[in-house]
Protein backbone atom coordinates (compact mmCIF):
# COMPACT_ATOMS: atom_id res chain seq x y z
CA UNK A 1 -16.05 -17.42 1.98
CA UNK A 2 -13.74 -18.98 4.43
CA UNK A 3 -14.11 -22.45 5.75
CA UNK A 4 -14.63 -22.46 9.62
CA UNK A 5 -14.36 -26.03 10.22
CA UNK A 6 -10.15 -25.37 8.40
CA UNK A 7 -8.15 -23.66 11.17
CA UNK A 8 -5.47 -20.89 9.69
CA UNK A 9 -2.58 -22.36 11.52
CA UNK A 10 -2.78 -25.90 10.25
CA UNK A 11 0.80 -27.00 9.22
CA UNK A 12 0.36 -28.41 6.15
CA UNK A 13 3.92 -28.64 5.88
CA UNK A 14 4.64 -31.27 8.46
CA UNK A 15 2.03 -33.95 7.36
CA UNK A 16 2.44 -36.47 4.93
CA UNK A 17 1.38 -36.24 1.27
CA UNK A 18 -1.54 -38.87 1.77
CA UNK A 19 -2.64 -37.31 4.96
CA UNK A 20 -3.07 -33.85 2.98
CA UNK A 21 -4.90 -34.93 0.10
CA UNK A 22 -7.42 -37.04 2.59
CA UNK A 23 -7.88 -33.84 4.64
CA UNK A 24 -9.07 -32.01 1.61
CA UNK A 25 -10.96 -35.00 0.24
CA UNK A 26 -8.77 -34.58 -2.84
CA UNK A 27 -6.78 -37.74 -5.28
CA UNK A 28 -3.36 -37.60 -7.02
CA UNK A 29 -6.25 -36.82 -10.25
CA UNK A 30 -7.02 -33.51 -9.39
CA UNK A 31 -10.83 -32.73 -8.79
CA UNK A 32 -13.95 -33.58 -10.48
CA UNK A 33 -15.43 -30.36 -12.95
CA UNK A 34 -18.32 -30.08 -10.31
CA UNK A 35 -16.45 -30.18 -7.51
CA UNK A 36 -14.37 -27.72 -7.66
CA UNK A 37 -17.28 -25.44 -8.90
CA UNK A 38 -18.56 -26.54 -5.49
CA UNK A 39 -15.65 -25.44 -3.72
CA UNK A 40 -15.56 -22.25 -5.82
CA UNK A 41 -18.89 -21.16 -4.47
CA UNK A 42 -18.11 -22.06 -1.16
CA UNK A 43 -14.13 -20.68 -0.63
CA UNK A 44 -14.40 -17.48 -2.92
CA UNK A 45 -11.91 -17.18 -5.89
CA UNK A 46 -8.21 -17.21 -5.49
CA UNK A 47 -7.47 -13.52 -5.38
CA UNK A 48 -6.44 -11.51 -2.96
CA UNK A 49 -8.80 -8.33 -1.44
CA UNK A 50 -7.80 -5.26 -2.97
CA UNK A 51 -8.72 -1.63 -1.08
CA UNK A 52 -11.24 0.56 -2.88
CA UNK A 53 -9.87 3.36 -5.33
CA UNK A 54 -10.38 6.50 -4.28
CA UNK A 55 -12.33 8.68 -7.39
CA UNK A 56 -10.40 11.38 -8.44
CA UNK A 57 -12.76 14.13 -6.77
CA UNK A 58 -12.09 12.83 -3.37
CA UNK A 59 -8.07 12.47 -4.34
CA UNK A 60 -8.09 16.46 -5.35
CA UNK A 61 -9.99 17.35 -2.30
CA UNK A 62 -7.88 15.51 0.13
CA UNK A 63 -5.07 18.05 -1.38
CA UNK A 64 -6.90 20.55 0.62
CA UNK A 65 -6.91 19.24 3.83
CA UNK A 66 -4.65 20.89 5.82
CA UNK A 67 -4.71 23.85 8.14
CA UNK A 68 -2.41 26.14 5.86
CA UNK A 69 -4.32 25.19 2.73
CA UNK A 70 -7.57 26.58 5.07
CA UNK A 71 -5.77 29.48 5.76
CA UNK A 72 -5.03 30.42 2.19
CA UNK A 73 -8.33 29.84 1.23
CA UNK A 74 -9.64 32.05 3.47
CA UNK A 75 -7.53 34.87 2.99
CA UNK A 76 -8.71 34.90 -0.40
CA UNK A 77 -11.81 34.87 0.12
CA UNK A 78 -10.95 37.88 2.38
CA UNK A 79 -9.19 39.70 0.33
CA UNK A 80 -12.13 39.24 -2.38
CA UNK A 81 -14.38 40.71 -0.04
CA UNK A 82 -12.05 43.41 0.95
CA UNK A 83 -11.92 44.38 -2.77
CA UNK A 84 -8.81 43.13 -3.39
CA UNK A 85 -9.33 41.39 -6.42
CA UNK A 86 -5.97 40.69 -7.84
CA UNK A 87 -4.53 39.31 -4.36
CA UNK A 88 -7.57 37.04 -4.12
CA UNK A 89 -6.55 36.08 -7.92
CA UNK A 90 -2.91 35.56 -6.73
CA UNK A 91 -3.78 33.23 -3.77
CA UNK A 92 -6.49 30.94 -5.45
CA UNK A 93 -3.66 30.44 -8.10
CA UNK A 94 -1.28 29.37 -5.58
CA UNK A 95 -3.67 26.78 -4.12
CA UNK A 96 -4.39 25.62 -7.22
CA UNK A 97 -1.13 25.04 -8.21
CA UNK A 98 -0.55 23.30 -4.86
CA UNK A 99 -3.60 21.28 -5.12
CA UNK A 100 -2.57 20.25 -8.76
CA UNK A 101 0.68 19.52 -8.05
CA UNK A 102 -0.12 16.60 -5.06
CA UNK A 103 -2.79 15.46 -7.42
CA UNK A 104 -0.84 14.78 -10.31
CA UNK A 105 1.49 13.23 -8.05
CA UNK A 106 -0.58 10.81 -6.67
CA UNK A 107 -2.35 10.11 -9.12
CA UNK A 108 1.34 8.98 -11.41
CA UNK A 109 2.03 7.19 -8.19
CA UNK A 110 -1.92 4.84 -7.74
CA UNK A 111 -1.25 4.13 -11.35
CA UNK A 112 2.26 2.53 -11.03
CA UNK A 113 0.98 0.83 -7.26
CA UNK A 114 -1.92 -0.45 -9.19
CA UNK A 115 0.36 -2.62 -12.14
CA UNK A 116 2.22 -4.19 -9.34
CA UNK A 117 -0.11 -4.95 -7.05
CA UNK A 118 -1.22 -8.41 -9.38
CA UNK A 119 0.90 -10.46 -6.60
CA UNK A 120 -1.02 -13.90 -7.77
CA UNK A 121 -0.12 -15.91 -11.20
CA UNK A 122 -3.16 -15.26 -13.77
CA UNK A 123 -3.23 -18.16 -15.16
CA UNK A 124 -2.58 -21.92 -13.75
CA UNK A 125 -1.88 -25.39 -14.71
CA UNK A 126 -4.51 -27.69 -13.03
CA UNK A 127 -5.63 -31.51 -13.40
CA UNK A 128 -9.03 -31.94 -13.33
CA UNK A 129 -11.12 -35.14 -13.56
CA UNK A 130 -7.91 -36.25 -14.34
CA UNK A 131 -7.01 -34.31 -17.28
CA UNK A 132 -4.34 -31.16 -17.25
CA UNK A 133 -5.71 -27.75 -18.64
CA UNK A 134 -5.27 -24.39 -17.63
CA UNK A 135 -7.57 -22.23 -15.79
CA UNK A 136 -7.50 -18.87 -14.24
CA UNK A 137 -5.76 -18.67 -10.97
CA UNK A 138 -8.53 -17.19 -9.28
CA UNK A 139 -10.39 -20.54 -10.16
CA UNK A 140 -8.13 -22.56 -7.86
CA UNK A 141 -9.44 -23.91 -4.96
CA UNK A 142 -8.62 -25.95 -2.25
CA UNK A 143 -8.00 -29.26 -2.98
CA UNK A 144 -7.11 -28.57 -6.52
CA UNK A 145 -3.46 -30.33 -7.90
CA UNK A 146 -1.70 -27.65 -9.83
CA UNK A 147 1.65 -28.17 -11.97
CA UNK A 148 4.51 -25.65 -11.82
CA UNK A 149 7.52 -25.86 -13.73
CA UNK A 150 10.74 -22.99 -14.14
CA UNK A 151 9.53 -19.39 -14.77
CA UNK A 152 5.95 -20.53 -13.40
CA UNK A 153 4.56 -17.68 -10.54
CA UNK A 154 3.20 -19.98 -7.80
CA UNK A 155 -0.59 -19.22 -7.90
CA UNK A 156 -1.21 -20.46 -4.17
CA UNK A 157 0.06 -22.05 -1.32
CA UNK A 158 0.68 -25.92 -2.38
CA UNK A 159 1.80 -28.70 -0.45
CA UNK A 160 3.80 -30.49 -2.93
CA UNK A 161 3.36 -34.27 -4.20
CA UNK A 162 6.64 -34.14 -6.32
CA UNK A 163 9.32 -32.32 -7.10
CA UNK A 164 12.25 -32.83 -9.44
CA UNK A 165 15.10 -30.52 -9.29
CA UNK A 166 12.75 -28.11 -8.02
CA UNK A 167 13.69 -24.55 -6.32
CA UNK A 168 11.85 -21.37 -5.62
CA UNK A 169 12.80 -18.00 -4.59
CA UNK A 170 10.81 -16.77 -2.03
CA UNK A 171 12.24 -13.37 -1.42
CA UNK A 172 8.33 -11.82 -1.52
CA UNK A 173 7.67 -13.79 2.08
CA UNK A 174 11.27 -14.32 3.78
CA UNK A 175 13.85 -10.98 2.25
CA UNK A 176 16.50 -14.27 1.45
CA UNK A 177 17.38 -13.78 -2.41
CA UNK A 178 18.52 -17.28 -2.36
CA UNK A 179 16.64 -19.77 -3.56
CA UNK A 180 15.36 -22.64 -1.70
CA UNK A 181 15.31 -26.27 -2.46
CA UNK A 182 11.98 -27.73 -2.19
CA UNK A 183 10.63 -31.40 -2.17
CA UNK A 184 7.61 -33.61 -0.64
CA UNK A 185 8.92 -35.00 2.26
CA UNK A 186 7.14 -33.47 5.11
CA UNK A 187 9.33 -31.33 7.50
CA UNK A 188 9.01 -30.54 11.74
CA UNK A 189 5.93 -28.57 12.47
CA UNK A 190 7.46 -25.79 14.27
CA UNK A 191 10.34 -25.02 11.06
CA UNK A 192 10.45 -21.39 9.84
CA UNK A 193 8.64 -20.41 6.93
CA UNK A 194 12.18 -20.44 4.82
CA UNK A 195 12.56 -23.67 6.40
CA UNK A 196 9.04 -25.46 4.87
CA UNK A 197 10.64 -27.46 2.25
CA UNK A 198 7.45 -29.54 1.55
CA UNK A 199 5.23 -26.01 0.23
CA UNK A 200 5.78 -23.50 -2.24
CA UNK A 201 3.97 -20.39 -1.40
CA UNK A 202 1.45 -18.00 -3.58
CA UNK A 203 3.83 -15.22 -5.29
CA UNK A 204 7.07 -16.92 -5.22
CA UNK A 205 8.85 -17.51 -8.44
CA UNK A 206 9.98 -21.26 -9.98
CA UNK A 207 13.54 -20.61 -10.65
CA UNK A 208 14.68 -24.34 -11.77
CA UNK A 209 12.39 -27.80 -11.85
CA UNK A 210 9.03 -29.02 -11.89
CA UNK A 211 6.12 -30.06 -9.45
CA UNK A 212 3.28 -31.73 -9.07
CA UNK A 213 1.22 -29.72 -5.65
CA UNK A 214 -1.92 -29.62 -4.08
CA UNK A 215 -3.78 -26.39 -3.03
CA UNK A 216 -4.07 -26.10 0.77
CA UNK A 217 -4.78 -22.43 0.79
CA UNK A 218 -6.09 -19.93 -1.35
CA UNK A 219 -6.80 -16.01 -1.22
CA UNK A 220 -6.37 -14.34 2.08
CA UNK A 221 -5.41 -17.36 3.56
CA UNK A 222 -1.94 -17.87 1.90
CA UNK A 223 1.03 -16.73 3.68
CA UNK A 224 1.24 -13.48 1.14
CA UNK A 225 -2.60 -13.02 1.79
CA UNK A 226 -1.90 -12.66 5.68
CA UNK A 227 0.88 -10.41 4.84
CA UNK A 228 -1.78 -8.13 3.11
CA UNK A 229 -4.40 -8.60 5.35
CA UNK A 230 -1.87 -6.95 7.78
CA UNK A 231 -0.78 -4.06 5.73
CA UNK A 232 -4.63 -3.28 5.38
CA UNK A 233 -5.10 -2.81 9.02
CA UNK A 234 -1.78 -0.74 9.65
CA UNK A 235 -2.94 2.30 11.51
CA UNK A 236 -2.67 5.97 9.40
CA UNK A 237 -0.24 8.32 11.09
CA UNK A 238 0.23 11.66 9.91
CA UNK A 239 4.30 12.06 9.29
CA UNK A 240 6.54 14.46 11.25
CA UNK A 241 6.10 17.50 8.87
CA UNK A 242 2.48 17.23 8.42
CA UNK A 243 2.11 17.78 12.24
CA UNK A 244 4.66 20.52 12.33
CA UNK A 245 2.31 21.92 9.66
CA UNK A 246 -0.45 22.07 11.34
CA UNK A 247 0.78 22.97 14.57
CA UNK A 248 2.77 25.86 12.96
CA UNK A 249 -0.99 26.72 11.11
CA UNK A 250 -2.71 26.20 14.66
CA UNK A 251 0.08 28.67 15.96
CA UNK A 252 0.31 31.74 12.87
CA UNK A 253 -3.85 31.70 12.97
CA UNK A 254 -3.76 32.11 16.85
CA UNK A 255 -1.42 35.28 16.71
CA UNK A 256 -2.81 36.41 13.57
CA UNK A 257 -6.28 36.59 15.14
CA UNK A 258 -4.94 37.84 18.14
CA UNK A 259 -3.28 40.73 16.75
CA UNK A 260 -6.44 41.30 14.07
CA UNK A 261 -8.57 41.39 17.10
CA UNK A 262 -6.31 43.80 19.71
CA UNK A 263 -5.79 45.85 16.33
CA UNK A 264 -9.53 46.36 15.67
CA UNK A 265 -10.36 46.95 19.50
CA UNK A 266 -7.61 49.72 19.68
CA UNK A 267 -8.66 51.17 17.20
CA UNK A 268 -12.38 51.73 18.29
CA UNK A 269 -11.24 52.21 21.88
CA UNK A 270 -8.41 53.92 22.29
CA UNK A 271 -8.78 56.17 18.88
CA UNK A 272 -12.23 56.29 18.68
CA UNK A 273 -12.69 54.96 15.20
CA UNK A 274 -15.67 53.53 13.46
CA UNK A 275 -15.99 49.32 14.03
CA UNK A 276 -16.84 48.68 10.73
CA UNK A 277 -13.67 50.65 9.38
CA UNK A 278 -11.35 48.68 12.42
CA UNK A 279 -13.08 45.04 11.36
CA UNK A 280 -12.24 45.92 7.80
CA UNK A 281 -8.66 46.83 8.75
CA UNK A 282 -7.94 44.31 11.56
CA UNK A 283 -9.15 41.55 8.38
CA UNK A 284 -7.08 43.33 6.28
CA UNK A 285 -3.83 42.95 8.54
CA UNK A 286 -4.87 38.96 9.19
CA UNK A 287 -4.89 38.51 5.02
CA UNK A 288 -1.17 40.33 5.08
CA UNK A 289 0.16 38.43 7.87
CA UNK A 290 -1.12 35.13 6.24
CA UNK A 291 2.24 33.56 4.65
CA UNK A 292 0.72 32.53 1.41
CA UNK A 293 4.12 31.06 -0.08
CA UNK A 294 4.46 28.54 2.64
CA UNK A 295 2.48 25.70 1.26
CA UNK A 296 3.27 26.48 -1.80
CA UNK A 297 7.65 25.90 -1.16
CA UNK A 298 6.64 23.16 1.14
CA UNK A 299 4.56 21.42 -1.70
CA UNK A 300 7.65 21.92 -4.10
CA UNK A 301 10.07 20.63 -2.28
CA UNK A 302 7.80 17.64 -1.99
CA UNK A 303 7.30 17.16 -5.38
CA UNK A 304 11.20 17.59 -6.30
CA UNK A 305 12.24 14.99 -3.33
CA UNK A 306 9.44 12.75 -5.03
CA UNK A 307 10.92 12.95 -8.58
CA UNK A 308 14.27 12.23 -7.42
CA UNK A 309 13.13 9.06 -5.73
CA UNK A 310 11.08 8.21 -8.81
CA UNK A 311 14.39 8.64 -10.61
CA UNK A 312 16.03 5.85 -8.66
CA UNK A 313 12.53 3.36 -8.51
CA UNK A 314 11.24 4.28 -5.47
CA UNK A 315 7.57 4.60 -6.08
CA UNK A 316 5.99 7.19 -3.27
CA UNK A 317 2.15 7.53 -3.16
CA UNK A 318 1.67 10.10 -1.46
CA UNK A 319 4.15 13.87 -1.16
CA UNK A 320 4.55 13.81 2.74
CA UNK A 321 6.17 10.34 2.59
CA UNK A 322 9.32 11.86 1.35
CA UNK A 323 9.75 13.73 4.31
CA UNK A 324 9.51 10.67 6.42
CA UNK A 325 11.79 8.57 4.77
CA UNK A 326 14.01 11.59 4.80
CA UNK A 327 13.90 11.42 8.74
CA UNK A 328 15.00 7.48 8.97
CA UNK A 329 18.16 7.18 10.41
CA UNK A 330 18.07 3.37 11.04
CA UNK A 331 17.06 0.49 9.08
CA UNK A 332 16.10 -2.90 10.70
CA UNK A 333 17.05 -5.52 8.17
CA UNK A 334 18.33 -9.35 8.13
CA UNK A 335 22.29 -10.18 8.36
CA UNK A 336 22.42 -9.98 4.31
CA UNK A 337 20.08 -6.67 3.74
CA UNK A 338 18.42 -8.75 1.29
CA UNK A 339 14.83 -7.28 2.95
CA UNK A 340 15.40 -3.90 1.50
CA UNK A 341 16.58 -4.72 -2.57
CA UNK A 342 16.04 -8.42 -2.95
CA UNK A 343 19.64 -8.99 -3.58
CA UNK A 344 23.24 -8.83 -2.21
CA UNK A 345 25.79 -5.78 -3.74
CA UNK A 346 29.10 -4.71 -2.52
CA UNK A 347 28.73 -1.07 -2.73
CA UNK A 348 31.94 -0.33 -1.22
């Protein structure tokens, strides 16, 4: 739980050491045992909200939720009941396939997301009634005074006491590769986040030095926690092809009913035939116009623009996004490009 009385925009980085460690009733010793399992209770642990998995029923399902997908189930179901038994076989096996295909996919692609996703350090280095030990990062709390030395993962947002030679990259939060110089003199309220020199911030990476910091923020309140926070609440689109898709599904089923439904009432109208023999027909002529392979060469060419990606390290979660990234013509990036690879290459 999330203090009310501690505002999120409190810059931590422009007071002074004392001032800090007053605010959060905390001493150059670290916390008492108790207090801290005090604080525990009443902040949450140090770890950052993580969406539900989706169970693997729902993830093959969702393969099935498109118009054409409909379509194809349909017209084997109609061609079943038509008699047709082999070209019933013939179009459950291509949804399968197509259904198997995304959920293989996805599933290879949740598995890698999920071994990156630990953004936080496991473990930290904490004094506590005055005595160092370490304790698992999602133990910190606020108030806590945590030591970090080269090749440490910052395990929250600290306002440092010391630092001696001490440097972090902070590529995670800014794009710069470079890293930054940090120390405990406190810097003007309204400097840029690459500009904080006084705080080293949950994710980053000690490069060179040690420091002595205390934790001012913890969870979803950390600077990477916001950034997650708003990647949670980033509204779902459907991508370009998906709604060509559909509207090209919404379109074929329109005309294919159309023409099922003039056939049929010509038939009984014009030629005087039986209904049920022109219903059987006119369903017949809808499962023939149906273009079963559709899906399927969409699905494929999916899957092969997905492996080729996953060839160069691009992880991709989910089939349609290779179509979209396909479509991006321009890139919005800082002067060094440093946003996109988290380091500077002459290519050319």
């Amino acid at each position: 739980m999330t203090d009310p009385n501690r505002s999120e925009t409190t810059a931590w980085h422009a007071l002074a050491a004392d001032e800090v460690l007053e605010r959060l009733d905390s001493s150059t010793d670290g916390l008492a045992a108790s207090d801290a399992e005090r604080r525990l209770k009443e902040y949450g642990p140090n770890e950052l909200k993580q969406a539900e998995a989706r169970p693997w029923w729902k993830r093959l399902l969702e393969q099935f939720n498109n118009i054409l997908m409909l379509v194809l189930i349909v017209a084997a179901i109609a061609s079943l009941a038509l008699g047709h038994t082999l070209d019933a076989g013939a179009i459950f096996g291509v949804v399968l396939i197509i259904a198997l295909i995304g959920f293989i996919q996805e599933g290879k692609a949740e598995q890698a997301l999920e071994s990156i996703r630990q953004m936080l350090s496991p473990q930290a280095n904490v004094l506590r009634d005055g005595k160092r030990q370490t304790i698992p990062a999602e133990e910190l709390v606020p108030g806590d005074i945590v030591l970090v030395e080269s090749g440490d993962r910052v395990p929250a947002d600290l306002r440092l006491l010391e630092a001696r030679r001490f440097r972090t990259e902070e590529a995670s939060l800014t794009g710069e590769s470079t890293p930054v110089d940090k120390n405990g003199e406190a810097v003007a309220e309204d400097a840029d986040l690459g500009d904080r020199t006084s705080m080293a911030y949950a994710s980053t990476i000690v490069v060179q030095g040690n420091a002595r910091g205390l934790v001012v923020e913890t969870a979803a309140n950390t600077e990477i926690g916001r950034i997650s926070e708003m990647l949670r609440g980033v509204e779902q689109l459907k991508t370009p092809l998906l709604r060509q898709i559909d509207r090209a599904g919404q379109v074929l089923a329109f005309f294919i009913l159309a023409a099922a439904v003039l056939t049929g009432a010509f038939g009984v109208l014009v030629h005087g035939q039986p209904l049920g023999d022109m219903f059987m027909a006119a369903v017949g002529l809808a499962v023939a116009a149906i273009p079963e392979g559709m899906p399927a060469i969409v699905t494929i060419g999916l899957a092969l623009g997905v492996q080729t990606m996953a060839k160069k390290n691009a992880i991709i979660r989910r089939l349609p996004a290779v179509e979209t990234l396909g479509s991006i013509s321009t890139i919005f990036s800082d002067k060094t490009g440093t946003l996109t690879r988290n380091e500077m290459t002459a290519q050319a």
